[in-house]
N, C-alpha and C. Protein backbone atom coordinates (compact mmCIF):
# COMPACT_ATOMS: atom_id res chain seq x y z
N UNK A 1 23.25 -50.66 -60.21
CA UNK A 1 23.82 -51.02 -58.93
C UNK A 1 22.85 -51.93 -58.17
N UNK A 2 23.35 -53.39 -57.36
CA UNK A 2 22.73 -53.87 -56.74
C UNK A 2 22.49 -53.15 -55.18
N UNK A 3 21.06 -53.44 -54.67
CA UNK A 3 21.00 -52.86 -53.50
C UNK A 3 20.48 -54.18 -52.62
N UNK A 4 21.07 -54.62 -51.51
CA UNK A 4 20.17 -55.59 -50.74
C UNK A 4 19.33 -55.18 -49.72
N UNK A 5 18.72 -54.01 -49.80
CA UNK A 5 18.12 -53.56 -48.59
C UNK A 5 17.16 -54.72 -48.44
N UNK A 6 15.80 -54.69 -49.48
CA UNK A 6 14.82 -55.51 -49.43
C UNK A 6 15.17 -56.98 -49.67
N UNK A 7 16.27 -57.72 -50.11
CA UNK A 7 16.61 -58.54 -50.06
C UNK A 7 16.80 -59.62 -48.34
N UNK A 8 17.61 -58.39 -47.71
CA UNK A 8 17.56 -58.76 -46.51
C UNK A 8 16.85 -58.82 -45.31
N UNK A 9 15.56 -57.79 -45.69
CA UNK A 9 14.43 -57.79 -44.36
C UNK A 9 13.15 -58.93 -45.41
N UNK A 10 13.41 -59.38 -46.81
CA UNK A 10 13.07 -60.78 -46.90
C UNK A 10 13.15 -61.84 -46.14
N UNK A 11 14.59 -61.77 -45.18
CA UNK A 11 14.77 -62.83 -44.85
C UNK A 11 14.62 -63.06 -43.15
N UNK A 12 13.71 -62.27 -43.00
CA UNK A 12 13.02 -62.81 -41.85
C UNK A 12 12.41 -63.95 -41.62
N UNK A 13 11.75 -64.31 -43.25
CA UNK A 13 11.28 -65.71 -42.87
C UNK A 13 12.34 -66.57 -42.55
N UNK A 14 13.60 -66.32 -42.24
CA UNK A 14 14.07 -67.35 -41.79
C UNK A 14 14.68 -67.26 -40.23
N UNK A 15 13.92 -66.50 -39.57
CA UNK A 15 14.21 -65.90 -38.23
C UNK A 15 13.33 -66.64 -37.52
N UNK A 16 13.39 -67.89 -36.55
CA UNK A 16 12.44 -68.29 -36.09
C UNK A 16 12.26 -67.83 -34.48
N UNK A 17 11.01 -67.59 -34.21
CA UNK A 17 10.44 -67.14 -32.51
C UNK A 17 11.07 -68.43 -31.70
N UNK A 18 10.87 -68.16 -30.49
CA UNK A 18 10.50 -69.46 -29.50
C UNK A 18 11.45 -70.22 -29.57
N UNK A 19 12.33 -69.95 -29.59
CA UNK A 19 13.80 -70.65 -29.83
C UNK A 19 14.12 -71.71 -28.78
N UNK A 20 13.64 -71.48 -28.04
CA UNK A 20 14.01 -72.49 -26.54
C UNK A 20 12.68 -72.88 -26.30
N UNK A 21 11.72 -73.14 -26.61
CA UNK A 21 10.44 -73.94 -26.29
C UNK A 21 9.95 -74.91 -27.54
N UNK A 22 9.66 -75.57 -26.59
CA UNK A 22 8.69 -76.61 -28.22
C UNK A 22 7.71 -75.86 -28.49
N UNK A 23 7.61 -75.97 -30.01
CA UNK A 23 6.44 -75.27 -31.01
C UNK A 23 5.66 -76.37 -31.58
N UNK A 24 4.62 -76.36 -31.29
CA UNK A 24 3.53 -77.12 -32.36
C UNK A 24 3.89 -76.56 -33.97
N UNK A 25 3.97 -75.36 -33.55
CA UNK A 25 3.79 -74.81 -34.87
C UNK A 25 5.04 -73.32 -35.13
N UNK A 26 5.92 -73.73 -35.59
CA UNK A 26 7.09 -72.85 -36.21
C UNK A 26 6.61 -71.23 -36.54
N UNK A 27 6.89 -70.73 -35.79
CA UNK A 27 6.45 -68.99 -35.85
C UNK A 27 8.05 -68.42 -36.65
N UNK A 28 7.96 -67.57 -37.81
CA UNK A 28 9.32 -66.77 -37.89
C UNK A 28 8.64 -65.33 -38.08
N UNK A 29 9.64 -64.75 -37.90
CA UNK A 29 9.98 -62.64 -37.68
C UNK A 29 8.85 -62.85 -38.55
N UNK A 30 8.72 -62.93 -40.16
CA UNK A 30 8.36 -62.66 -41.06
C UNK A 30 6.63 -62.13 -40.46
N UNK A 31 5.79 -64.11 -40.28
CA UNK A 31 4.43 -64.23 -40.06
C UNK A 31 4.40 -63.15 -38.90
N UNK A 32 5.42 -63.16 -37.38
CA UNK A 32 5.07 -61.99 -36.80
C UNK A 32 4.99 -60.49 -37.33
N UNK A 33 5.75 -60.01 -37.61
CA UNK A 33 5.99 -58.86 -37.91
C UNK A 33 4.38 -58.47 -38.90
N UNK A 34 3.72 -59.26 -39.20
CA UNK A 34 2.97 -58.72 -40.18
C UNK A 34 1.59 -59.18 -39.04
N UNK A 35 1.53 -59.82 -38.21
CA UNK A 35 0.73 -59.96 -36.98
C UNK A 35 0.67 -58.79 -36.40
N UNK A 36 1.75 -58.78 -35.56
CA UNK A 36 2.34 -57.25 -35.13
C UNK A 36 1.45 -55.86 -36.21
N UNK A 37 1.66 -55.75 -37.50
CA UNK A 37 1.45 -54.59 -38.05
C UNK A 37 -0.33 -54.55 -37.82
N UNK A 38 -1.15 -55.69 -38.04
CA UNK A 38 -2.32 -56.13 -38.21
C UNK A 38 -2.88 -55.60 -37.28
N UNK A 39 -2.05 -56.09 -35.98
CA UNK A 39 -2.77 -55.13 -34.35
C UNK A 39 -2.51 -53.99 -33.70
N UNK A 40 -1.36 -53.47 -34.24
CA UNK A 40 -1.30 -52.30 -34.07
C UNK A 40 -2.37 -51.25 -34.73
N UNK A 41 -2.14 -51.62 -35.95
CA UNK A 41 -3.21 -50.78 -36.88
C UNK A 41 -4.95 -51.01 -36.05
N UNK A 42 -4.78 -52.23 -35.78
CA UNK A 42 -6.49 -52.68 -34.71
C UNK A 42 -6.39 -51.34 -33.85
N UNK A 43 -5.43 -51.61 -32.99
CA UNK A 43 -5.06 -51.06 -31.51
C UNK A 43 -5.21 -49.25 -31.66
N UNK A 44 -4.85 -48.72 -33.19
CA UNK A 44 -4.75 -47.28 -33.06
C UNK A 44 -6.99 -46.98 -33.60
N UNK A 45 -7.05 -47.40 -34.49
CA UNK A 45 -8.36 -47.57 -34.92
C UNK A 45 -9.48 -47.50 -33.27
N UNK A 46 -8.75 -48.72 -32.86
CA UNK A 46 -9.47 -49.12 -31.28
C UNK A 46 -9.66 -47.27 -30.71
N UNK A 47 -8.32 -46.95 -30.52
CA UNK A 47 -8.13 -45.85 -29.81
C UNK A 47 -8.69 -44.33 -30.22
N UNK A 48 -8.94 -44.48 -31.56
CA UNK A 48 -9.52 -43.52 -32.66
C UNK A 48 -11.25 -42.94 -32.52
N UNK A 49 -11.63 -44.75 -32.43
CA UNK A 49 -13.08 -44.91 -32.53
C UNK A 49 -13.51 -45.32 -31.66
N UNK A 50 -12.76 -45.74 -30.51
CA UNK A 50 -13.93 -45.32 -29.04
C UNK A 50 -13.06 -44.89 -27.93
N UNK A 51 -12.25 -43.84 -28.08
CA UNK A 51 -11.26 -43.05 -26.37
C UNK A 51 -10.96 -41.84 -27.64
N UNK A 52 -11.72 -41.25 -29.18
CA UNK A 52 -11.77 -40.24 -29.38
C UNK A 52 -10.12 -39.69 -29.81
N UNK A 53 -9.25 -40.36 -30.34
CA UNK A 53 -8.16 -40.25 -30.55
C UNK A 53 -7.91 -39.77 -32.30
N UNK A 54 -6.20 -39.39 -32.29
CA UNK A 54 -6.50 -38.73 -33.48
C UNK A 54 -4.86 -39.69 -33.67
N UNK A 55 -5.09 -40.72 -34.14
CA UNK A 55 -4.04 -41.54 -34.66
C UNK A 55 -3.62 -41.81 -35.60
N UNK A 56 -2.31 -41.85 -36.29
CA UNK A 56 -2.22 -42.45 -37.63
C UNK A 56 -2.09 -43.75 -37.63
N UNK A 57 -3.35 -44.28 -38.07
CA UNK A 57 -2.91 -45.96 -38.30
C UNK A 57 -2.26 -46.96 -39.18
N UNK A 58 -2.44 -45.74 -40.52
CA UNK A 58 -1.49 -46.51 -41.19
C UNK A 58 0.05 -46.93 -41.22
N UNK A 59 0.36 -45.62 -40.52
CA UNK A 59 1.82 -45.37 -39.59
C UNK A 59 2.06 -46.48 -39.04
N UNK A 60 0.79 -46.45 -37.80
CA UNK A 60 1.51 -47.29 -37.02
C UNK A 60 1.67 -49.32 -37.19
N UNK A 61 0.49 -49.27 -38.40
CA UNK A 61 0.80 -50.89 -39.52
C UNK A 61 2.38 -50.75 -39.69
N UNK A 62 2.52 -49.60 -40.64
CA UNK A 62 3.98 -49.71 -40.85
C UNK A 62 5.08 -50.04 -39.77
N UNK A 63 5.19 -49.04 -38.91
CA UNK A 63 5.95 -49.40 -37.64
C UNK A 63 5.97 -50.73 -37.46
N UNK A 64 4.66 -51.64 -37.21
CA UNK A 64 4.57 -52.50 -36.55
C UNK A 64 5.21 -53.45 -37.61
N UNK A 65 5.13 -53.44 -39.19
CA UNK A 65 5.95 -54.52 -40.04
C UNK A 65 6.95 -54.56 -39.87
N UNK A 66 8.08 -53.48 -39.71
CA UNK A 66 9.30 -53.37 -39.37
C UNK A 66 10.10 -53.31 -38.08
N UNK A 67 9.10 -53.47 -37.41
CA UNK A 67 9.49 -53.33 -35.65
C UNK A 67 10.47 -54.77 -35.16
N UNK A 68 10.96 -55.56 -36.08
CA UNK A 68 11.48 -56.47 -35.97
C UNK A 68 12.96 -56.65 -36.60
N UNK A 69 12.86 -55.98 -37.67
CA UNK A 69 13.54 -56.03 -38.67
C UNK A 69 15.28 -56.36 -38.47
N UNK A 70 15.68 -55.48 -37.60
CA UNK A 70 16.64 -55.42 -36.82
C UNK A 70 17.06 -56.86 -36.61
N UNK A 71 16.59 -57.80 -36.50
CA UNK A 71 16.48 -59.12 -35.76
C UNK A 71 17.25 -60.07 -37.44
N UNK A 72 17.37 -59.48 -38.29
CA UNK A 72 17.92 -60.18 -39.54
C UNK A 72 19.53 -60.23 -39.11
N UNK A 73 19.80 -58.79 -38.75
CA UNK A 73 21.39 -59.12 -38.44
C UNK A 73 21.48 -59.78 -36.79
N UNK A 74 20.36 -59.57 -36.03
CA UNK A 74 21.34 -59.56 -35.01
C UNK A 74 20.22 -61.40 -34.50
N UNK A 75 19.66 -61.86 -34.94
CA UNK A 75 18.92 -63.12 -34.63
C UNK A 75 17.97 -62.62 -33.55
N UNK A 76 16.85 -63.46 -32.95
CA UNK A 76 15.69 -63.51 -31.87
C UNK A 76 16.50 -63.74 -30.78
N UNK A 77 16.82 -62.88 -30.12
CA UNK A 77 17.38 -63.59 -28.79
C UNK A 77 16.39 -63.79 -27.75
N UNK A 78 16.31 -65.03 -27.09
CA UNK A 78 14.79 -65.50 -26.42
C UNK A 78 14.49 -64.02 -25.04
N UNK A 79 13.57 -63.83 -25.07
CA UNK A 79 13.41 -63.01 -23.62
C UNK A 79 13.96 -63.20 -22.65
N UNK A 80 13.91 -64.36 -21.90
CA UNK A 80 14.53 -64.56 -20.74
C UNK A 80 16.01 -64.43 -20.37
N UNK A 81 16.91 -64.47 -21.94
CA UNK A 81 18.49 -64.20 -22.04
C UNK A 81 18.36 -62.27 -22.11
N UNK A 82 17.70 -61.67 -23.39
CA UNK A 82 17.63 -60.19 -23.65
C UNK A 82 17.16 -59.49 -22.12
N UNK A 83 16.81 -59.88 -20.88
CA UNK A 83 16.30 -59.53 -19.94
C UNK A 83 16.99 -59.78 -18.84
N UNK A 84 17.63 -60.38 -18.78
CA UNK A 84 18.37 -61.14 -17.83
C UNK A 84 19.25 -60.01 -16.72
N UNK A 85 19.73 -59.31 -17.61
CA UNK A 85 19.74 -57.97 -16.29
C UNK A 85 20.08 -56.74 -17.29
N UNK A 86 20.09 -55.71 -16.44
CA UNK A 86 20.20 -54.21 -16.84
C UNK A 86 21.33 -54.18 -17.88
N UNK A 87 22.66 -54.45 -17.67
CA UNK A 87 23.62 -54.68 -18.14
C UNK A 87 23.31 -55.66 -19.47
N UNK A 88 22.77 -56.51 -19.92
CA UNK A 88 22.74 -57.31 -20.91
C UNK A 88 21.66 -56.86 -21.56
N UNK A 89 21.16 -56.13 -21.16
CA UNK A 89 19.57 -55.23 -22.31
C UNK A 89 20.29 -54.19 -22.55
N UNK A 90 20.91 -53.58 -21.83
CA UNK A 90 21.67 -52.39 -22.59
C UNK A 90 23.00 -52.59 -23.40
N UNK A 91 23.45 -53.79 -23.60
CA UNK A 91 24.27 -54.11 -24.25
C UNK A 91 23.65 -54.57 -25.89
N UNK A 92 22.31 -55.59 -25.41
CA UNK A 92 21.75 -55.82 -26.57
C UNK A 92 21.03 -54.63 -27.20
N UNK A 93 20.70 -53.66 -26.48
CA UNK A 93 20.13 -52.26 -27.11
C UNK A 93 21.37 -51.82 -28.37
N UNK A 94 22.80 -51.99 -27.47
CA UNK A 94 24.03 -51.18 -28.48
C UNK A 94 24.08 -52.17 -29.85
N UNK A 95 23.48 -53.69 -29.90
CA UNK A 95 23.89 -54.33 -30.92
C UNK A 95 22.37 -53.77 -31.78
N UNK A 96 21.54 -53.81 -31.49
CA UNK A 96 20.54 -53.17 -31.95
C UNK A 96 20.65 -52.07 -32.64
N UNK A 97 21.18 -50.86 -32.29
CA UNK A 97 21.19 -49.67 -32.47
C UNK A 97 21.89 -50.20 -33.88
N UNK A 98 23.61 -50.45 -34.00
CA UNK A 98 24.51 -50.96 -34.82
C UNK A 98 23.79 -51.90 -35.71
N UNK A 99 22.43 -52.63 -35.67
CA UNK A 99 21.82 -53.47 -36.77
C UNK A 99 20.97 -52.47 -37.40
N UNK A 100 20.29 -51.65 -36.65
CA UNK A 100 19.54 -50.35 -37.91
C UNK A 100 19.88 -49.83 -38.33
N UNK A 101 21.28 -49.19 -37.73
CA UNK A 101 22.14 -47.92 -38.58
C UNK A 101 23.01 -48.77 -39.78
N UNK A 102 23.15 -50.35 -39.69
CA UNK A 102 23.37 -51.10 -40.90
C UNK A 102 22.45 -51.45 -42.09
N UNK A 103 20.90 -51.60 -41.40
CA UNK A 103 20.37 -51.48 -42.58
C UNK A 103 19.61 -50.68 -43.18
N UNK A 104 20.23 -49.00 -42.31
CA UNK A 104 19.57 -47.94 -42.88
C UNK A 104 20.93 -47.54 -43.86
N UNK A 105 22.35 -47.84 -43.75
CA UNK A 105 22.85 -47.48 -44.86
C UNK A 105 23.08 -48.37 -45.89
N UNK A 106 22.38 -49.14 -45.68
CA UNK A 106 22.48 -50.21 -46.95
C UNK A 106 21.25 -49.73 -47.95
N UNK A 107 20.28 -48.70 -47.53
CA UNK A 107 19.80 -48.42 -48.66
C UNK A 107 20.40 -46.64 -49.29
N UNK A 108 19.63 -46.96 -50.67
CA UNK A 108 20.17 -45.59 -51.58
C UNK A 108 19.87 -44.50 -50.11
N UNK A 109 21.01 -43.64 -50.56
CA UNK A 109 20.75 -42.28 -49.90
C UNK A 109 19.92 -41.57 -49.69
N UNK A 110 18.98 -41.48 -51.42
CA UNK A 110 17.59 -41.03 -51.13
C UNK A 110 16.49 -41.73 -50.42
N UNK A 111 16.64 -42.89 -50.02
CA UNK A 111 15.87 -43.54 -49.12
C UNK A 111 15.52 -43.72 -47.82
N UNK A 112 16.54 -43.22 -47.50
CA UNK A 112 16.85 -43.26 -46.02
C UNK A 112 16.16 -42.61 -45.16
N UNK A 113 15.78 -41.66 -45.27
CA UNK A 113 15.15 -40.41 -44.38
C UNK A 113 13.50 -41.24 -43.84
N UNK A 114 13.39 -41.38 -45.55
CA UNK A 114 11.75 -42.35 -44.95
C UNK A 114 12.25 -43.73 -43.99
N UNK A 115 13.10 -44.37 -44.14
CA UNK A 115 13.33 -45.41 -43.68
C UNK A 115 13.48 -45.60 -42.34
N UNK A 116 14.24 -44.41 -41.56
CA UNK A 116 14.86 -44.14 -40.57
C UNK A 116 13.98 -44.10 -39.08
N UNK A 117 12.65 -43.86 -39.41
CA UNK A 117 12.12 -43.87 -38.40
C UNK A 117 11.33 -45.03 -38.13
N UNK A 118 11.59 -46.17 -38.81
CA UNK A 118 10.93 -47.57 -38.76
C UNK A 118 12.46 -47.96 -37.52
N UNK A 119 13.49 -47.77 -37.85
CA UNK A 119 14.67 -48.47 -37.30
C UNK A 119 15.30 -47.51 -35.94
N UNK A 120 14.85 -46.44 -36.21
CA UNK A 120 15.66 -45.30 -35.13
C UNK A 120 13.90 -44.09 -34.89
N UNK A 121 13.55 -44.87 -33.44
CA UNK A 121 12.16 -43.85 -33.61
C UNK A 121 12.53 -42.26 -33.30
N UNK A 122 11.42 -41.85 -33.54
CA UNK A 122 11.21 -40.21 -33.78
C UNK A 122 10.53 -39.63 -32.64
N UNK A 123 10.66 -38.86 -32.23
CA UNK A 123 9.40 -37.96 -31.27
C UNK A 123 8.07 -38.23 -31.98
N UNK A 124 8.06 -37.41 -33.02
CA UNK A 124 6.57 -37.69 -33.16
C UNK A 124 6.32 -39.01 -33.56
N UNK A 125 6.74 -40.07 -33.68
CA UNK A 125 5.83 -41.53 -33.34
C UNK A 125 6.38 -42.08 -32.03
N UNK A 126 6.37 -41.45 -31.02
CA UNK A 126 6.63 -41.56 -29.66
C UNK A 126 4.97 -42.45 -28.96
N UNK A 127 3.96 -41.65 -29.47
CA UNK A 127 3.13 -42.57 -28.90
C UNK A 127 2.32 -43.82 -29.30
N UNK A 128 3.06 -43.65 -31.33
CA UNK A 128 2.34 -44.72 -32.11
C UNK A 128 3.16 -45.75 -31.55
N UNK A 129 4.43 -46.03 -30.88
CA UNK A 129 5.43 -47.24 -30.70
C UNK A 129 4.81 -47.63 -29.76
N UNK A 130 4.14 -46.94 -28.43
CA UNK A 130 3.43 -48.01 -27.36
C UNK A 130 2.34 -48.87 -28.30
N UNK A 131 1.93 -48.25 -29.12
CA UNK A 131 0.74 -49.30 -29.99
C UNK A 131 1.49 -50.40 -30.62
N UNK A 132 2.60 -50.28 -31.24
CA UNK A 132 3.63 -51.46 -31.68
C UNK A 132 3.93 -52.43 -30.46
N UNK A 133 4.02 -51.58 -29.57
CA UNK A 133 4.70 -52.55 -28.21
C UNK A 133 3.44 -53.52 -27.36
N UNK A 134 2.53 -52.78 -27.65
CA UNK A 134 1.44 -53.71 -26.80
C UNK A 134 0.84 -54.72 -28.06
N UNK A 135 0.49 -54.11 -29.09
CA UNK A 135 0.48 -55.24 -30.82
C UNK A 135 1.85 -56.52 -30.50
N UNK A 136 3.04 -55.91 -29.93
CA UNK A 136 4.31 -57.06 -29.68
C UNK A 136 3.71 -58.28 -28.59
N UNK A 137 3.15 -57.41 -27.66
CA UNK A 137 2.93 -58.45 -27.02
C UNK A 137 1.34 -59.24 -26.55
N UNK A 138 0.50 -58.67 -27.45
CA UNK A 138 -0.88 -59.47 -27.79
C UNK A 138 -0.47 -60.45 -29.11
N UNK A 139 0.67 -60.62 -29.78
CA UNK A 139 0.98 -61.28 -30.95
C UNK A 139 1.60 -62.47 -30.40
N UNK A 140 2.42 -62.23 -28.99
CA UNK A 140 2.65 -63.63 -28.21
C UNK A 140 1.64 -63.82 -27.49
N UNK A 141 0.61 -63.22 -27.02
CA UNK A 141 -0.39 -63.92 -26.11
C UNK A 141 -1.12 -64.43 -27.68
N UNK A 142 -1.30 -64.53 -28.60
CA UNK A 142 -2.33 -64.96 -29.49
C UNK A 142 -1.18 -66.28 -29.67
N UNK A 143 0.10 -66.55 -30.00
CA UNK A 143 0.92 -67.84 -30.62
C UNK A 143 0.96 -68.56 -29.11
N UNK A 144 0.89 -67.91 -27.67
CA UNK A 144 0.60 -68.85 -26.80
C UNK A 144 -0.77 -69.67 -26.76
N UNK A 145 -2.44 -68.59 -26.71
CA UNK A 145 -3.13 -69.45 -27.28
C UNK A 145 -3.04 -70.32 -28.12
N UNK A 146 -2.23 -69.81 -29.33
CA UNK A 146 -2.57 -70.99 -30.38
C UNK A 146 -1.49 -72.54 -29.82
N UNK A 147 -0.51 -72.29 -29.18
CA UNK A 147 0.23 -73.43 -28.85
C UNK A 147 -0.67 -74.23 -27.57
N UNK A 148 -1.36 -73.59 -26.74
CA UNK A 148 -2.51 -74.18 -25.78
C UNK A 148 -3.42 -75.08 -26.65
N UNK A 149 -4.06 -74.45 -27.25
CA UNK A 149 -5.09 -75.01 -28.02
C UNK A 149 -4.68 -76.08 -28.75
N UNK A 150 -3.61 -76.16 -29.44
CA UNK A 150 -3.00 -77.39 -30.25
C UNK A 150 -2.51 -78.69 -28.84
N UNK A 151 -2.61 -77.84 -27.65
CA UNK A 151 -2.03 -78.96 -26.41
C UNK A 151 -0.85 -79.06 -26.21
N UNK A 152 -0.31 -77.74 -26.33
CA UNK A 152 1.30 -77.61 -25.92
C UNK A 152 1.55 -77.31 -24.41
N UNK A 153 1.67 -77.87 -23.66
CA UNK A 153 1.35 -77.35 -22.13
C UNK A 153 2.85 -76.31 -21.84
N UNK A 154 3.74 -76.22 -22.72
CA UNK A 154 4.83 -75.68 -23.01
C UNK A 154 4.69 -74.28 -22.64
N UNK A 155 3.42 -73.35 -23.22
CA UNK A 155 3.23 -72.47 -23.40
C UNK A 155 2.70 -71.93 -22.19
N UNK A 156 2.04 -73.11 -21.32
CA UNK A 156 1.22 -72.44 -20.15
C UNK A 156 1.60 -71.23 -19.14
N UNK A 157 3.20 -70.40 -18.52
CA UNK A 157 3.48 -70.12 -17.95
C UNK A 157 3.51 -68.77 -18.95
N UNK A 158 4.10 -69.27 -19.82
CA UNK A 158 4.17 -67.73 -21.05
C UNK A 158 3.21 -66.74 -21.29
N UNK A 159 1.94 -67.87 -21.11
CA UNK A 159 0.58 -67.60 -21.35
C UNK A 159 0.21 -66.39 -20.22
N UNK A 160 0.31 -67.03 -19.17
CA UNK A 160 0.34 -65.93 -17.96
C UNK A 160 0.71 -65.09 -18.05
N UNK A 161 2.08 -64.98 -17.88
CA UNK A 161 2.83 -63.73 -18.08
C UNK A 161 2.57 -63.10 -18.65
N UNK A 162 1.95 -63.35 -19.94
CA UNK A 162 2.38 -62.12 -20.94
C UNK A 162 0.69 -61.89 -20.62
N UNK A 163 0.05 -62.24 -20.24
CA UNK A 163 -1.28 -61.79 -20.06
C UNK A 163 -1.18 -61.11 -19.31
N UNK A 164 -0.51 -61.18 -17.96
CA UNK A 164 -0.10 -59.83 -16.69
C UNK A 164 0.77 -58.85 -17.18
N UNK A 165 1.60 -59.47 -18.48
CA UNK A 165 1.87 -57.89 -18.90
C UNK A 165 1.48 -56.99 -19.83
N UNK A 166 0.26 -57.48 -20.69
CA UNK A 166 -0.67 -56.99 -20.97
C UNK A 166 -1.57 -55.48 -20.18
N UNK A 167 -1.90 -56.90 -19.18
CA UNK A 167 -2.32 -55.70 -18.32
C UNK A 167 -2.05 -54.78 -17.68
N UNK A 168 -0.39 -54.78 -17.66
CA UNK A 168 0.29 -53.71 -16.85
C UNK A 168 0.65 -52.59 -17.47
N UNK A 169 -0.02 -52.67 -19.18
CA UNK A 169 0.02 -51.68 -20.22
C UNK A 169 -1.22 -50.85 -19.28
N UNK A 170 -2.03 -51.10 -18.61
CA UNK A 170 -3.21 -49.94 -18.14
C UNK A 170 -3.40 -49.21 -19.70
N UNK A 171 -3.51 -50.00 -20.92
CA UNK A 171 -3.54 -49.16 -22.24
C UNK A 171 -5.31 -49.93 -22.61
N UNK A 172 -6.34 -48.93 -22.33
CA UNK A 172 -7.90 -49.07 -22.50
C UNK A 172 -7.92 -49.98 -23.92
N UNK A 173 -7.44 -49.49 -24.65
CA UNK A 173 -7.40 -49.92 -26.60
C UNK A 173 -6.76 -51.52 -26.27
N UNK A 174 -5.71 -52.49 -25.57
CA UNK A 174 -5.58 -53.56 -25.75
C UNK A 174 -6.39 -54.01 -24.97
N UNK A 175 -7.05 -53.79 -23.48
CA UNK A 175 -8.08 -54.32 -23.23
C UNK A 175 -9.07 -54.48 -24.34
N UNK A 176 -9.74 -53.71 -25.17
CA UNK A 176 -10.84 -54.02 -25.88
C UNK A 176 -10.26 -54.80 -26.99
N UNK A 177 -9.53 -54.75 -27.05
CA UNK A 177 -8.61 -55.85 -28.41
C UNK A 177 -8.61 -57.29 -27.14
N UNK A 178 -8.09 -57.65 -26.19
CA UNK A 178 -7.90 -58.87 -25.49
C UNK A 178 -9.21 -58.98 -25.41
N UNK A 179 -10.33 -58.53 -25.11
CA UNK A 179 -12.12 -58.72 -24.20
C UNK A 179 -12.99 -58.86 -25.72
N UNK A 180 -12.51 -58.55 -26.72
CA UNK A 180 -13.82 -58.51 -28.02
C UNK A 180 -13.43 -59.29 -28.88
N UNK A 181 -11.57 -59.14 -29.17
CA UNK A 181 -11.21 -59.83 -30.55
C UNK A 181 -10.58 -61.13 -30.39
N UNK A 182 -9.50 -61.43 -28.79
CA UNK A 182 -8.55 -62.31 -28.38
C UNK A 182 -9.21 -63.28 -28.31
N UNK A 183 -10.92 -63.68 -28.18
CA UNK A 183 -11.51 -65.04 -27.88
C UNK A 183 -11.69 -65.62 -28.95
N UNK A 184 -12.44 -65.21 -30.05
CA UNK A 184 -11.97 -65.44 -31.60
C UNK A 184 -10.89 -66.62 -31.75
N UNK A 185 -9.53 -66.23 -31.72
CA UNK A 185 -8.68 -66.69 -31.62
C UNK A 185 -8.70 -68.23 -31.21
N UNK A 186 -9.81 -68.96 -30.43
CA UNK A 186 -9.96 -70.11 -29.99
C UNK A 186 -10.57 -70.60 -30.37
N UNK A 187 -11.45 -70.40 -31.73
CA UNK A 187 -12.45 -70.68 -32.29
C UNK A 187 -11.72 -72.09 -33.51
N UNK A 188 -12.38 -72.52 -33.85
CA UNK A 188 -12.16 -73.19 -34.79
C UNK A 188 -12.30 -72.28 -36.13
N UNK A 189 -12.17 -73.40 -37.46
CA UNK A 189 -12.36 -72.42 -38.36
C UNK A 189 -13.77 -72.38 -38.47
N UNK A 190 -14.45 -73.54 -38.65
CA UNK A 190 -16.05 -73.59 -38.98
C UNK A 190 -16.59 -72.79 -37.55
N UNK A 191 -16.37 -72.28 -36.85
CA UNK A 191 -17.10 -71.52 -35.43
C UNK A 191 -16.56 -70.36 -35.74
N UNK A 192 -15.48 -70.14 -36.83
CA UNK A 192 -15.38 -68.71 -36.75
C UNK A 192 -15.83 -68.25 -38.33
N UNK A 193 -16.34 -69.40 -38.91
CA UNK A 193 -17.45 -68.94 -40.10
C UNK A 193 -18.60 -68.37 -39.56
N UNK A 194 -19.11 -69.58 -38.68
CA UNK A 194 -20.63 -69.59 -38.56
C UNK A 194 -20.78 -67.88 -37.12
C-alpha cells in the first residue's frame, strides 16, 4: 500500500515565507522548519544549563521540525492577513485544526499516536511549545537580519517588531540566545571562521 504521509510534509520545500515582501533571498517551510527545530533545541539546552531546568530537548527539535507542517495543505498565510482580527485567527485556527487531523490520518494507524502530538499538542509538551514559539520567532528575527544585511530595507519594520516581540516573551533562555548567539548571525563567513 502506498502511503503519502512523508511524501507530503516533503513538500514544504515548496511553501515559500514572506509572501508579500521582497526577498533577497527565497526562504520556504522546509529551510524554516529545520531553523525553527535548531533553536528550539538551543532555547531548551539554554534553559537546562543555566535557569537549572529539566527539559526534553530532543522533543522539543522535533516539535520545532514539524511545527509548520500544517502549512502543506493549508499554504503560509502572511501575518498581517492570519492576524487581522479575532474572528479571522479563529477561523484560520479551524482550517488548521482540519490540516492536522488530515495529515494525521493519512498515516498507517499504527503511526499515529506518535505523530499526533507534533500536529494536535498535548499537556505534557505544554511548556516545550513556548520554546517552539519563541525558536518561531527568533527564526524571523534571524531571515530579517539576513535580508538587512544583504540591504533589503524591506525588512526594516519587521525587524522591529519582531524584536519587541521577542521581548515580550519575558522568556530569560531567548534573551541569552538574542545577546550571545543572534550577533553571529552578522558576521561574514571568514569573521565567523576566524
Amino acid at each position: 500500500m502506498i502511503n503519502g504521509f512523508y511524501a507530503m510534509v516533503s513538500r514544504m520545500k515548496y511553501i515559500n515565507r514572506w509572501a508579500l515582501m521582497r526577498n533577497e533571498h527565497s526562504e520556504n517551510l522546509m529551510e524554516h522548519s529545520f531553523e525553527v527545530a535548531v533553536i528550539a533545541h538551543a532555547l531548551t539546552v539554554i534553559a537546562n544549563k543555566r535557569f537549572g531546568k529539566e527539559l526534553d530537548c530532543e522533543r522539543a527539535a522535533l516539535l520545532g521540525l514539524y511545527h509548520d507542517t500544517p502549512e502543506t495543505l493549508t499554504g503560509d498565510l502572511p501575518t498581517p492577513i492570519k492576524y487581522y482580527s479575532e474572528e479571522v485567527r479563529s477561523a484560520f485556527k479551524t482550517v488548521e485544526d482540519v490540516a492536522c487531523k488530515s495529515l494525521i490520518d493519512m498515516l498507517p494507524e499504527d503511526f499515529r499516536e506518535d505523530y499526533e502530538a507534533m500536529f494536535m499538542p498535548k499537556d505534557e509538551d505544554k511548556d516545550l511549545w513556548k520554546y517552539v514559539k519563541a525558536a518561531d520567532k527568533i527564526s524571523a528575527l534571524i531571515k530579517c537580519l539576513e535580508e538587512k544585511k544583504a540591504g533589503n530595507s524591506e525588512f526594516t519594520l519587521a525587524l522591529e517588531s519582531t524584536a519587541e516581540s521577542i521581548k515580550k516573551l519575558n522568556m530569560p533562555e531567548a534573551e541569552v540566545f538574542v545577546n550571545e548567539f543572534l550577533p553571529a548571525y552578522e558576521l561574514t563567513l571568514d569573521e565567523l571562521k576566524n
